[in-house]
PDB file of N, CA and C in Angstrom:
ATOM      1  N   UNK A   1      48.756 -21.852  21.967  1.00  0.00           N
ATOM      2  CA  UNK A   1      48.510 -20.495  22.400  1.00  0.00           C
ATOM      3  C   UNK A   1      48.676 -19.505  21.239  1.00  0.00           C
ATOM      4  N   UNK A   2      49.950 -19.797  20.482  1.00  0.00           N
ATOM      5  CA  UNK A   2      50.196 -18.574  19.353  1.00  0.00           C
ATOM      6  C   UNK A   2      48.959 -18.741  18.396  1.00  0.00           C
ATOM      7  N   UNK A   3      48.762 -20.388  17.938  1.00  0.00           N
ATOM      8  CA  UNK A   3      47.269 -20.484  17.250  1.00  0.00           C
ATOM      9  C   UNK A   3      46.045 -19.172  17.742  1.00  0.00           C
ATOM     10  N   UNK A   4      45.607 -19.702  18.336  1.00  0.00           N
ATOM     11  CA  UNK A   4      44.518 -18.797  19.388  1.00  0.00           C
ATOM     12  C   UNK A   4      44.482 -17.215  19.227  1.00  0.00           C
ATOM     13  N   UNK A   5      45.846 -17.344  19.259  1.00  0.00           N
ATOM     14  CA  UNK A   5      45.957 -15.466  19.095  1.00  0.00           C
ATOM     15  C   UNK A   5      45.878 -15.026  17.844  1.00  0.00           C
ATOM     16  N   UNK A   6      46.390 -15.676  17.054  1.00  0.00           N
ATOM     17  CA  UNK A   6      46.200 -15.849  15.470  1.00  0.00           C
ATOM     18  C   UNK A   6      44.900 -15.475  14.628  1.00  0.00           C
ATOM     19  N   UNK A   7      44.275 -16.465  15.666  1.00  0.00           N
ATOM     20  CA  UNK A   7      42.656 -16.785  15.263  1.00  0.00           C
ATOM     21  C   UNK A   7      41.760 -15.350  15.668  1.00  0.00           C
ATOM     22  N   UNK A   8      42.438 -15.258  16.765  1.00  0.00           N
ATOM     23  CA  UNK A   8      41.696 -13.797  17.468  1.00  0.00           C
ATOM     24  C   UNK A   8      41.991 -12.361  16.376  1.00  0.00           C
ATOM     25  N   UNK A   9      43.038 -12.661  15.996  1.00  0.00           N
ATOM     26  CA  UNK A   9      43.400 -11.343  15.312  1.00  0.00           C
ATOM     27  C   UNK A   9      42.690 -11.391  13.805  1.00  0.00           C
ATOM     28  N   UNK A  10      42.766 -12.460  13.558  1.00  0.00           N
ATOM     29  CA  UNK A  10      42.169 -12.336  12.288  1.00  0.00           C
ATOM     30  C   UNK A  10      40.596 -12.018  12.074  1.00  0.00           C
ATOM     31  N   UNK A  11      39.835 -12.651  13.239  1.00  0.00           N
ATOM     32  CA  UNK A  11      38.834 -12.476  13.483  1.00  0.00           C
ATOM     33  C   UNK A  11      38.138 -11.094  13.756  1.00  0.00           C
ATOM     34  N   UNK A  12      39.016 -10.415  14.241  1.00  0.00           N
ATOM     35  CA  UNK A  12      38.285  -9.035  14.467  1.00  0.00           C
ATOM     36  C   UNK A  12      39.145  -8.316  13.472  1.00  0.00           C
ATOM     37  N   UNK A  13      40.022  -8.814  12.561  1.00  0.00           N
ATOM     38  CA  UNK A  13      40.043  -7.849  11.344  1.00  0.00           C
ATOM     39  C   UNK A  13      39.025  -7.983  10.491  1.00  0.00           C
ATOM     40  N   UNK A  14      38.499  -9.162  10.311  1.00  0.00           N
ATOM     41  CA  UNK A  14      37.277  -9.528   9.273  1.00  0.00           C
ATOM     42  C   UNK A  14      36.369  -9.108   9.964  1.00  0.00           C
ATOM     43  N   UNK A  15      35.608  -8.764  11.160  1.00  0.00           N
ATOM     44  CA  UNK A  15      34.958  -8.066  11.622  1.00  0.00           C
ATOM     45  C   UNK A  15      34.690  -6.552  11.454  1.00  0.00           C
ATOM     46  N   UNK A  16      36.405  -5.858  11.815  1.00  0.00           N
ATOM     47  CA  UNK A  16      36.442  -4.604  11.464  1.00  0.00           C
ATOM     48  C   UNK A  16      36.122  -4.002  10.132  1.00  0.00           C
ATOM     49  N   UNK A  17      36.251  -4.826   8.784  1.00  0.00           N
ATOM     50  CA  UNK A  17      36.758  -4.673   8.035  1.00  0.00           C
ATOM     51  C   UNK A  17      35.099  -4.662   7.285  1.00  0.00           C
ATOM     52  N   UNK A  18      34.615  -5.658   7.755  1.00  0.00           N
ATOM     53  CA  UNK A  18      32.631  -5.730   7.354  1.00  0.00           C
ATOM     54  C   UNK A  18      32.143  -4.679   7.676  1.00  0.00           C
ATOM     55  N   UNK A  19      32.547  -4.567   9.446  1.00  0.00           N
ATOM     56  CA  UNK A  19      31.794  -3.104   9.719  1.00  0.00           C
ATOM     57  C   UNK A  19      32.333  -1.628   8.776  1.00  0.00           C
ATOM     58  N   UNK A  20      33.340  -1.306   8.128  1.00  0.00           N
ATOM     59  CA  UNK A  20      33.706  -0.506   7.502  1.00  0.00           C
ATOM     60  C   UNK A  20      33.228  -0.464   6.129  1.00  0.00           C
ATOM     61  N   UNK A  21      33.142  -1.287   5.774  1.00  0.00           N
ATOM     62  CA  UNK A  21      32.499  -1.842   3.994  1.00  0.00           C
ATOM     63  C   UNK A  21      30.647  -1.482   4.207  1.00  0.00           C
ATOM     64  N   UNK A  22      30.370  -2.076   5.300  1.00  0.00           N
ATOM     65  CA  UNK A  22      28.959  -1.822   5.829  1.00  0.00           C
ATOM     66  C   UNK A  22      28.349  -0.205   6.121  1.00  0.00           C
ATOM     67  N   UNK A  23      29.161   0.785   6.658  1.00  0.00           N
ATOM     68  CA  UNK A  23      29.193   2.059   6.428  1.00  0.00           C
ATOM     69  C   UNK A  23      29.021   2.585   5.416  1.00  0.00           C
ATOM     70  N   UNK A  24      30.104   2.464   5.016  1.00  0.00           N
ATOM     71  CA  UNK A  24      30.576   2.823   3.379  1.00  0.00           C
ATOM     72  C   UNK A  24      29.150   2.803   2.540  1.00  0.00           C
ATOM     73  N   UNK A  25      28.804   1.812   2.744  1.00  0.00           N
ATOM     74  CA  UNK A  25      27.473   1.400   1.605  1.00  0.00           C
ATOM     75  C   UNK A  25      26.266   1.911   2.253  1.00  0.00           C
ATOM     76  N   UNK A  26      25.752   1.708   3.457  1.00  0.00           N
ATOM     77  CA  UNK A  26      25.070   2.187   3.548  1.00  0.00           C
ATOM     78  C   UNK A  26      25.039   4.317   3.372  1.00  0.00           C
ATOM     79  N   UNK A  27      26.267   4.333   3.720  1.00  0.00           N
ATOM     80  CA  UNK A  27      26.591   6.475   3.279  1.00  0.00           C
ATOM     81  C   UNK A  27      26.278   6.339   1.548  1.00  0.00           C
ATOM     82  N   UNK A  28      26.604   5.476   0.774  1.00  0.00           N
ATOM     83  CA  UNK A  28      26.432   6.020  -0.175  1.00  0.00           C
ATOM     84  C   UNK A  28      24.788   5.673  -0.797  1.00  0.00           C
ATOM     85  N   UNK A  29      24.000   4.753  -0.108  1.00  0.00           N
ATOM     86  CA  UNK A  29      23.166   4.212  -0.656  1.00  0.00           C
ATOM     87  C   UNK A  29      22.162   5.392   0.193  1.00  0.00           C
ATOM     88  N   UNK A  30      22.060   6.030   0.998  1.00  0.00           N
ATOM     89  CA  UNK A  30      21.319   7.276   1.190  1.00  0.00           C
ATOM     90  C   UNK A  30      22.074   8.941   0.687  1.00  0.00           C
ATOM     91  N   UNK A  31      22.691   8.986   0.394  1.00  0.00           N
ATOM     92  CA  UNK A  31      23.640  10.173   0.163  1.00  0.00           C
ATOM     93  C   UNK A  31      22.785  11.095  -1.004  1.00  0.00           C
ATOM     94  N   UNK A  32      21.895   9.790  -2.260  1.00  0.00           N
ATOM     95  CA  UNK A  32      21.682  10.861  -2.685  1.00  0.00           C
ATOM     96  C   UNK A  32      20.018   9.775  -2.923  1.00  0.00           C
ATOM     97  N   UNK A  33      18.778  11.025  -3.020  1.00  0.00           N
ATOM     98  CA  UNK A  33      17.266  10.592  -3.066  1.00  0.00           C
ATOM     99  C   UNK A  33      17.249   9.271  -3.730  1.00  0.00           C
ATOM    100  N   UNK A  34      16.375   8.432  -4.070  1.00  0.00           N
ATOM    101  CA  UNK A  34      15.757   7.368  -5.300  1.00  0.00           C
ATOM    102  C   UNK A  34      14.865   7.971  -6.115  1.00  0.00           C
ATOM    103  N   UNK A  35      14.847   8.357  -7.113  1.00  0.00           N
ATOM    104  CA  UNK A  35      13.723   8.124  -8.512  1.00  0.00           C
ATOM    105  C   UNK A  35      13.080   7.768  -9.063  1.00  0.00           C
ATOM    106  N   UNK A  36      14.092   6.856  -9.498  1.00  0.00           N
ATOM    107  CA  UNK A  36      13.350   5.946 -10.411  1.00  0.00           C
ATOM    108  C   UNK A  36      12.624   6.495 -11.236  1.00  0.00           C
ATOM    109  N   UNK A  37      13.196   7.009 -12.158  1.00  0.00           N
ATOM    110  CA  UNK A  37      11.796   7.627 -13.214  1.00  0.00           C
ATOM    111  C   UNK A  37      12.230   7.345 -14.863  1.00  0.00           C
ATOM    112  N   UNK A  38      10.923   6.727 -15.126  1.00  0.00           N
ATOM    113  CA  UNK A  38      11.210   5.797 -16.652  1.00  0.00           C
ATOM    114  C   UNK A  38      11.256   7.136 -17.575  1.00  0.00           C
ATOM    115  N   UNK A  39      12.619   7.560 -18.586  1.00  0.00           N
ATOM    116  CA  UNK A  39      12.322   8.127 -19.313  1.00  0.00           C
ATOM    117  C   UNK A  39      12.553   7.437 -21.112  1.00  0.00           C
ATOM    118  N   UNK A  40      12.458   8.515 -21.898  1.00  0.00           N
ATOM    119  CA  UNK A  40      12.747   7.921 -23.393  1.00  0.00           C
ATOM    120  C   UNK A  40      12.769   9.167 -24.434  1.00  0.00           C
ATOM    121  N   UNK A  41      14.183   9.219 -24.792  1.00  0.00           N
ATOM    122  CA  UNK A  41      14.142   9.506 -26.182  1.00  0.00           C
ATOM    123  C   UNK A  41      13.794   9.339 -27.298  1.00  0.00           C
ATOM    124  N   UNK A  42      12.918  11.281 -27.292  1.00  0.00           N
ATOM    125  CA  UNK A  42      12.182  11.122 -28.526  1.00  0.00           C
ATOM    126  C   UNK A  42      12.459  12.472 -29.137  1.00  0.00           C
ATOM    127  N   UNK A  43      13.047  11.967 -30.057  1.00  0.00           N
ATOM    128  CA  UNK A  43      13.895  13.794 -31.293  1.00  0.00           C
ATOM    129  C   UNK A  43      14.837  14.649 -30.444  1.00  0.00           C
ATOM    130  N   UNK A  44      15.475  13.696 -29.593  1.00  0.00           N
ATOM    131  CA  UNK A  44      16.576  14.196 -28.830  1.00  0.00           C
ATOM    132  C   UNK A  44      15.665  15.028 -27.468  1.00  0.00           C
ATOM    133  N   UNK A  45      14.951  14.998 -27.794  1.00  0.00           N
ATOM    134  CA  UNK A  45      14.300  15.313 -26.088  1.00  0.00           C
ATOM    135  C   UNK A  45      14.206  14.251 -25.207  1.00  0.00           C
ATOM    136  N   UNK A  46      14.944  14.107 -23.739  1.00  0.00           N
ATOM    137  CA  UNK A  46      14.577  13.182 -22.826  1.00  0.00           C
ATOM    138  C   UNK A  46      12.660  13.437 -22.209  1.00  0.00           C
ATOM    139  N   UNK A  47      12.399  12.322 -22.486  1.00  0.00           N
ATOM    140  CA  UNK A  47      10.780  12.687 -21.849  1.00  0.00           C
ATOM    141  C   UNK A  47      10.624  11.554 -20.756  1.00  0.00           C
ATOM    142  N   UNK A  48       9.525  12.241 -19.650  1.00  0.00           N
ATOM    143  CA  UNK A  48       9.265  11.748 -18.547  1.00  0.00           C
ATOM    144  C   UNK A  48       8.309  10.565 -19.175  1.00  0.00           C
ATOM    145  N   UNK A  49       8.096   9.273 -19.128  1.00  0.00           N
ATOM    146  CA  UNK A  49       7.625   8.192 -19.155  1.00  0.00           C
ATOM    147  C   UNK A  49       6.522   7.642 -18.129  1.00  0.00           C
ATOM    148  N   UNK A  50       7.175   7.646 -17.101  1.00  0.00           N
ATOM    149  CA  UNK A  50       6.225   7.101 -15.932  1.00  0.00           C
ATOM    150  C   UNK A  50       7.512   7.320 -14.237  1.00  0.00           C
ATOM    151  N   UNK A  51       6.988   7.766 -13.346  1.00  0.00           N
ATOM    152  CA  UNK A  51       7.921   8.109 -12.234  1.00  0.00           C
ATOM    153  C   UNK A  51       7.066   6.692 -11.476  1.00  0.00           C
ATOM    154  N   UNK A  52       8.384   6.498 -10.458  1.00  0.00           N
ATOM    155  CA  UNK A  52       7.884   5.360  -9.573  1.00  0.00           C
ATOM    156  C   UNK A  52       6.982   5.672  -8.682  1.00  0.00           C
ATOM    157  N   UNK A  53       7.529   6.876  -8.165  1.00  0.00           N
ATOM    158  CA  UNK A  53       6.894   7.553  -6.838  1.00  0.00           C
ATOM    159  C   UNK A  53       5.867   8.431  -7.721  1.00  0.00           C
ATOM    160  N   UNK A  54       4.592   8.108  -7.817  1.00  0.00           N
ATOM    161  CA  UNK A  54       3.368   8.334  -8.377  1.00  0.00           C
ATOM    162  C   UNK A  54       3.334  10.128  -7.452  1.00  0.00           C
ATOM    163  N   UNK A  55       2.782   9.591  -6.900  1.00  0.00           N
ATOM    164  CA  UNK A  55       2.076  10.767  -5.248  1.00  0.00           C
ATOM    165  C   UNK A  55       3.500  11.636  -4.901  1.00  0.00           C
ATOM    166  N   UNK A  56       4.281  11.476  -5.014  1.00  0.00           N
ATOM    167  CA  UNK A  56       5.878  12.233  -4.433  1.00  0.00           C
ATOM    168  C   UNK A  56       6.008  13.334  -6.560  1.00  0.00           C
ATOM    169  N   UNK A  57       5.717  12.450  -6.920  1.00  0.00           N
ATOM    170  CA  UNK A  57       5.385  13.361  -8.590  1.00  0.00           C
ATOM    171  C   UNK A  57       4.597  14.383  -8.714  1.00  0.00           C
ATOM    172  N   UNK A  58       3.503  14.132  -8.352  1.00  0.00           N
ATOM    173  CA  UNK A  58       1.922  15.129  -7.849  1.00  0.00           C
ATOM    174  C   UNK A  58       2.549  15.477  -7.325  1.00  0.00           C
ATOM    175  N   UNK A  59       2.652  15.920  -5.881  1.00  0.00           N
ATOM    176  CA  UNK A  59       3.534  16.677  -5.226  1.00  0.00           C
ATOM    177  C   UNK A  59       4.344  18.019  -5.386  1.00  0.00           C
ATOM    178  N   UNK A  60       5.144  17.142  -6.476  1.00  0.00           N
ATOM    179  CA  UNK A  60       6.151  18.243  -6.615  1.00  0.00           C
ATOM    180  C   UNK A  60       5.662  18.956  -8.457  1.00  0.00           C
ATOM    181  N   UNK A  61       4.301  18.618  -8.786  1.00  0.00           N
ATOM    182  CA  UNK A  61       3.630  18.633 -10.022  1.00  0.00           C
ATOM    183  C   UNK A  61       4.401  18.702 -11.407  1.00  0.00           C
ATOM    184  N   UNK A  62       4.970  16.996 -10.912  1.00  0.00           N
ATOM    185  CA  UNK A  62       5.863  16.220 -12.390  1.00  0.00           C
ATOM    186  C   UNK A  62       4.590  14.932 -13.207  1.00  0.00           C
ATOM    187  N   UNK A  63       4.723  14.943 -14.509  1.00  0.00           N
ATOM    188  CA  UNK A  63       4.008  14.547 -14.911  1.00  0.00           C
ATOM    189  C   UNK A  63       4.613  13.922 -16.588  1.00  0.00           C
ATOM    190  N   UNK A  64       3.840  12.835 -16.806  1.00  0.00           N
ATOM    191  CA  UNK A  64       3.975  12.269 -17.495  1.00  0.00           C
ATOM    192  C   UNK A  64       4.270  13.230 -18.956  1.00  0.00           C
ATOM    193  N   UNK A  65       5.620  12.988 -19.819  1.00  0.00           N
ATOM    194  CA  UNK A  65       5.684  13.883 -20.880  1.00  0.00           C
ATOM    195  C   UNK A  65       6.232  15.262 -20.649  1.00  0.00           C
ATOM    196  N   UNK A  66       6.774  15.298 -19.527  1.00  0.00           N
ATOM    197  CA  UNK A  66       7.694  16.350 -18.948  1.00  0.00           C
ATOM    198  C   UNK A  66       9.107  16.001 -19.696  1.00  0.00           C
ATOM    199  N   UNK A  67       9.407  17.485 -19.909  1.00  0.00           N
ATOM    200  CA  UNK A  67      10.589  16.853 -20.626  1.00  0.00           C
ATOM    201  C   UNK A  67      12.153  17.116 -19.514  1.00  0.00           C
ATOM    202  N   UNK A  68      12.909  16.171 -19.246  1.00  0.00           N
ATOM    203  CA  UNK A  68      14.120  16.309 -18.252  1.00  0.00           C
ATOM    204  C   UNK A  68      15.280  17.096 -18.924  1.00  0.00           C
ATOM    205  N   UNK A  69      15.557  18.209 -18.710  1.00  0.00           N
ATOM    206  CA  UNK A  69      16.950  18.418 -18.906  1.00  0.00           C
ATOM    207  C   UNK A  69      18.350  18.910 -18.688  1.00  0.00           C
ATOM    208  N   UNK A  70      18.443  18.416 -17.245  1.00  0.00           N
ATOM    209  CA  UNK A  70      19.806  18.715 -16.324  1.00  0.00           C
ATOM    210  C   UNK A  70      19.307  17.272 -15.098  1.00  0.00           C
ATOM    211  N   UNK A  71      20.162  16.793 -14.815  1.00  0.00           N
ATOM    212  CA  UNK A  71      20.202  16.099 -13.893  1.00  0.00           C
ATOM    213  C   UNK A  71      21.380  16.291 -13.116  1.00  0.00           C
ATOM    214  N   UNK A  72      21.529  17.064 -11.436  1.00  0.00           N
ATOM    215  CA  UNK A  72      22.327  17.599 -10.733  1.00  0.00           C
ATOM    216  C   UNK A  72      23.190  18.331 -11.357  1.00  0.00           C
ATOM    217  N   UNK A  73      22.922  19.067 -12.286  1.00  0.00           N
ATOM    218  CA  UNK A  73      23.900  20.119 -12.914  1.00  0.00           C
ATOM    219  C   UNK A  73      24.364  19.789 -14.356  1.00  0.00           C
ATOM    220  N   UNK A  74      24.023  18.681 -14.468  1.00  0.00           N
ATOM    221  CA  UNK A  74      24.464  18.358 -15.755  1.00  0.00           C
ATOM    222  C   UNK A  74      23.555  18.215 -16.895  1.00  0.00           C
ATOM    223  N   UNK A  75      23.830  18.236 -18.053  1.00  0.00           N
ATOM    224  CA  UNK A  75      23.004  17.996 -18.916  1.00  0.00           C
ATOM    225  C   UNK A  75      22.880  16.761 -19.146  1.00  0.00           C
ATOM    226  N   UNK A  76      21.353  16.427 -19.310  1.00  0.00           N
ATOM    227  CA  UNK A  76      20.864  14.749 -19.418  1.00  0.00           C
ATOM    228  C   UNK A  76      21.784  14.391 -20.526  1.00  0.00           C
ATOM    229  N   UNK A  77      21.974  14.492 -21.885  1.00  0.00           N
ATOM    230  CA  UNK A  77      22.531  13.869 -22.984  1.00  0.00           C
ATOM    231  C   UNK A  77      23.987  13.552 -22.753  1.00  0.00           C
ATOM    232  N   UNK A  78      24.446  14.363 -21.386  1.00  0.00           N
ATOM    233  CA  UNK A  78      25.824  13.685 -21.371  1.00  0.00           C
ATOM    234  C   UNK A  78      25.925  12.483 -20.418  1.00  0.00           C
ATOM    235  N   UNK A  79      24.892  12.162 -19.859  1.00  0.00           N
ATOM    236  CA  UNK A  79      24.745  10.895 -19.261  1.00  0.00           C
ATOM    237  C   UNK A  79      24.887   9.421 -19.803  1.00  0.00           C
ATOM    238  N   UNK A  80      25.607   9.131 -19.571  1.00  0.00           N
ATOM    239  CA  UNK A  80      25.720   7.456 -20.684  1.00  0.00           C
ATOM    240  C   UNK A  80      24.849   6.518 -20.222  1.00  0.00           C
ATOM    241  N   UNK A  81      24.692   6.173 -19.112  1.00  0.00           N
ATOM    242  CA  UNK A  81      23.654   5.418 -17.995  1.00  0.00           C
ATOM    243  C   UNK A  81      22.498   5.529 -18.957  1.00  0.00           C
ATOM    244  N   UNK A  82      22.044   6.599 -19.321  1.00  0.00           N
ATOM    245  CA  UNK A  82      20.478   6.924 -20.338  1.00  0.00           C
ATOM    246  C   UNK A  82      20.391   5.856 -21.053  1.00  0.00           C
ATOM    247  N   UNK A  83      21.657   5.968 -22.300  1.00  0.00           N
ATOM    248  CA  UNK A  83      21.631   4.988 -23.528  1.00  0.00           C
ATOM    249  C   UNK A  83      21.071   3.128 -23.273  1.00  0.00           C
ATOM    250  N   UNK A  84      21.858   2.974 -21.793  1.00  0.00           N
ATOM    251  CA  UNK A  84      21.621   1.251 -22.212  1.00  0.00           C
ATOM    252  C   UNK A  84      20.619   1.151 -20.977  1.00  0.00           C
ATOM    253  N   UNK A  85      19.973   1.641 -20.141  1.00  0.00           N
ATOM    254  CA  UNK A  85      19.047   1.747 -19.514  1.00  0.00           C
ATOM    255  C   UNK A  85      18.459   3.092 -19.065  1.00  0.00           C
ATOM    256  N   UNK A  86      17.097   3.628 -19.688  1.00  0.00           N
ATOM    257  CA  UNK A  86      16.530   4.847 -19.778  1.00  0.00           C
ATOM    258  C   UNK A  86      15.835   5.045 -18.218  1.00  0.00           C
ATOM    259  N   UNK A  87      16.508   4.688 -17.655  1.00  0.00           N
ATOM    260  CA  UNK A  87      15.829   5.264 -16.357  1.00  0.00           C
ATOM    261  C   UNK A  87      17.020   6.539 -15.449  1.00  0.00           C
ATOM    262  N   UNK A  88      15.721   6.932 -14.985  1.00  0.00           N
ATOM    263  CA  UNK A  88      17.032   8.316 -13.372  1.00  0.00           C
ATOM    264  C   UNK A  88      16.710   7.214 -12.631  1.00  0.00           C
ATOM    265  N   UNK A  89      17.733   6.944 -11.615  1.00  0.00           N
ATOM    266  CA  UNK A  89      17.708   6.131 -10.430  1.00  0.00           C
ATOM    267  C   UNK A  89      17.671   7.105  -9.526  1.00  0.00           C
ATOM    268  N   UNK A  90      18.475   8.283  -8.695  1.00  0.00           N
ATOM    269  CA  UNK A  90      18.724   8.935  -8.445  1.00  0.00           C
ATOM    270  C   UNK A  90      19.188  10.398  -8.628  1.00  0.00           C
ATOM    271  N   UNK A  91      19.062  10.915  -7.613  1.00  0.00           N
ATOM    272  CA  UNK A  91      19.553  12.987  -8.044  1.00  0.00           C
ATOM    273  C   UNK A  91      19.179  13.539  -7.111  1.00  0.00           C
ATOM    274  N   UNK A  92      19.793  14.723  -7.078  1.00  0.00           N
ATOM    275  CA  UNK A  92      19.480  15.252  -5.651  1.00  0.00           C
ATOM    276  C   UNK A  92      19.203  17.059  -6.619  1.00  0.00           C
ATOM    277  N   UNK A  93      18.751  16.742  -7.731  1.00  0.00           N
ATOM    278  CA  UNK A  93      18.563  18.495  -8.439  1.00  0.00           C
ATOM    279  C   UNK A  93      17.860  18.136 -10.016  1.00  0.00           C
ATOM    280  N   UNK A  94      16.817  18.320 -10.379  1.00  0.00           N
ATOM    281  CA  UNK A  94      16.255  18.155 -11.760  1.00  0.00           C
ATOM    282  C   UNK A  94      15.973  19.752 -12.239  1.00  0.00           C
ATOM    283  N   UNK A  95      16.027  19.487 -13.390  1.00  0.00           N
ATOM    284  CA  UNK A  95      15.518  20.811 -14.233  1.00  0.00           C
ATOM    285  C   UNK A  95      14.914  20.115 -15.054  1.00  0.00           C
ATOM    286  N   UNK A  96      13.295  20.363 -15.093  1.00  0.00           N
ATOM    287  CA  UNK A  96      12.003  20.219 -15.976  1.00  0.00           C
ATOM    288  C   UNK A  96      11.677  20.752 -16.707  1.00  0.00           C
ATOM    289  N   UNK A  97      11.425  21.079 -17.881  1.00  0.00           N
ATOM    290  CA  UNK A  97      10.198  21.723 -18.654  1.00  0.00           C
ATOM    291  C   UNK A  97       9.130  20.858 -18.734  1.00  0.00           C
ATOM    292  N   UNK A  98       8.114  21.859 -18.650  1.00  0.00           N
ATOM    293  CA  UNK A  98       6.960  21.402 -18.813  1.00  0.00           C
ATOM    294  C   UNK A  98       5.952  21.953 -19.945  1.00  0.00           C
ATOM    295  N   UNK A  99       5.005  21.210 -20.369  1.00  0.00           N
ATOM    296  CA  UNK A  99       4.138  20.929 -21.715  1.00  0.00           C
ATOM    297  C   UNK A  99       4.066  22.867 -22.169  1.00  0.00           C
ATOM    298  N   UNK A 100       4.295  24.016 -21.403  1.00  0.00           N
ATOM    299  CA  UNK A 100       3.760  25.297 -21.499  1.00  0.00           C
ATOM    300  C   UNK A 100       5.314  26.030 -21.805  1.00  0.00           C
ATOM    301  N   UNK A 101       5.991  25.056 -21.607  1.00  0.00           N
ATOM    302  CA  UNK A 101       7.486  26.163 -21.622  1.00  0.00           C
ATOM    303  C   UNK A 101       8.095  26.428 -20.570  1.00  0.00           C
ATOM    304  N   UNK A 102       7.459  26.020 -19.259  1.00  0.00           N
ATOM    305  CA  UNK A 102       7.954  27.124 -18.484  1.00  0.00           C
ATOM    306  C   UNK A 102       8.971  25.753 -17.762  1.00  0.00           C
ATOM    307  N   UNK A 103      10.557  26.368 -17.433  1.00  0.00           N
ATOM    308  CA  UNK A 103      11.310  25.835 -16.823  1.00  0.00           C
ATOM    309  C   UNK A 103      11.200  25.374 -15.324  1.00  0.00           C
ATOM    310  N   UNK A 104      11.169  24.443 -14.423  1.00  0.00           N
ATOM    311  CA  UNK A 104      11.418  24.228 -13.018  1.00  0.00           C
ATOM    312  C   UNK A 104      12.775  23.675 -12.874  1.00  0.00           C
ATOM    313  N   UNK A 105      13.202  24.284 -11.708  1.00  0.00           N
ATOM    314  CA  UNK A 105      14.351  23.590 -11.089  1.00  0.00           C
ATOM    315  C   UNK A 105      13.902  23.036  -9.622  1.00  0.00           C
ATOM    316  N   UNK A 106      14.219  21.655  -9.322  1.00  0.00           N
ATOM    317  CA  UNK A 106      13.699  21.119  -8.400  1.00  0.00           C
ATOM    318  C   UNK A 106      14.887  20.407  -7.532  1.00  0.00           C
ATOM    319  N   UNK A 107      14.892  21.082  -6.432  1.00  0.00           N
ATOM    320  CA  UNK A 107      15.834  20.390  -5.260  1.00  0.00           C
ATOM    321  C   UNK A 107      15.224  19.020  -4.626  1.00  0.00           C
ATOM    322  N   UNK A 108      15.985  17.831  -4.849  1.00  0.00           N
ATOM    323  CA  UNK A 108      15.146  16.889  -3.874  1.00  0.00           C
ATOM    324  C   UNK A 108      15.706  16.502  -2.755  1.00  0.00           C
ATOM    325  N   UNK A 109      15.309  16.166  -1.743  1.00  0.00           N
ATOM    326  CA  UNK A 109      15.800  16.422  -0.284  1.00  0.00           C
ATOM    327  C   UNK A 109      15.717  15.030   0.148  1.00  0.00           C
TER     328      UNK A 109
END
């Protein structure tokens, strides 16, 4: 009998404990947009490369050779993530220049 109860308790802690880890990940894995956008340093300018979301780019009229420089408030160059893989995965706020000068700030939702 004490077996049994044993078994029971443990069982719905490893239960509880998945479903909580399972939350968790899924809150953070929507919390903030996807990207994905290939960039590369060139003379210390981050430049737009190629975005995943082609049509969601048009859109919001981002384009190849755009240059990135704030990602959610921050400035791209203090990003370390850049150095050993040049991609944005995510952000929920870009600041663009584009080929004319003129600055965008872009909320993504």
């Amino acid at each position: 009998m004490v077996l049994n109860f044993n078994y029971k308790k443990w069982f719905w802690l490893a239960v509880s404990t998945y479903l909580v880890i399972g939350l968790y990940l899924l809150n953070v894995t929507y919390s903030k947009p996807v990207l994905s956008m290939d960039v590369q340093n060139e003379d210390g300018q981050w430049i737009l490369i190629e975005p995943y979301y082609k049509e969601w780019a048009e859109k919001h009229k981002i384009k190849k050779g755009d240059i990135i420089l704030e990602v959610d408030g921050k400035q791209i160059d203090s990003l370390r993530d850049l150095k050993y893989e040049p991609v944005i995965r995510a952000a929920r706020e870009l600041k663009i220049m584009k080929d004319n000068g003129a600055v965008i700030n872009l909320n993504i939702k």
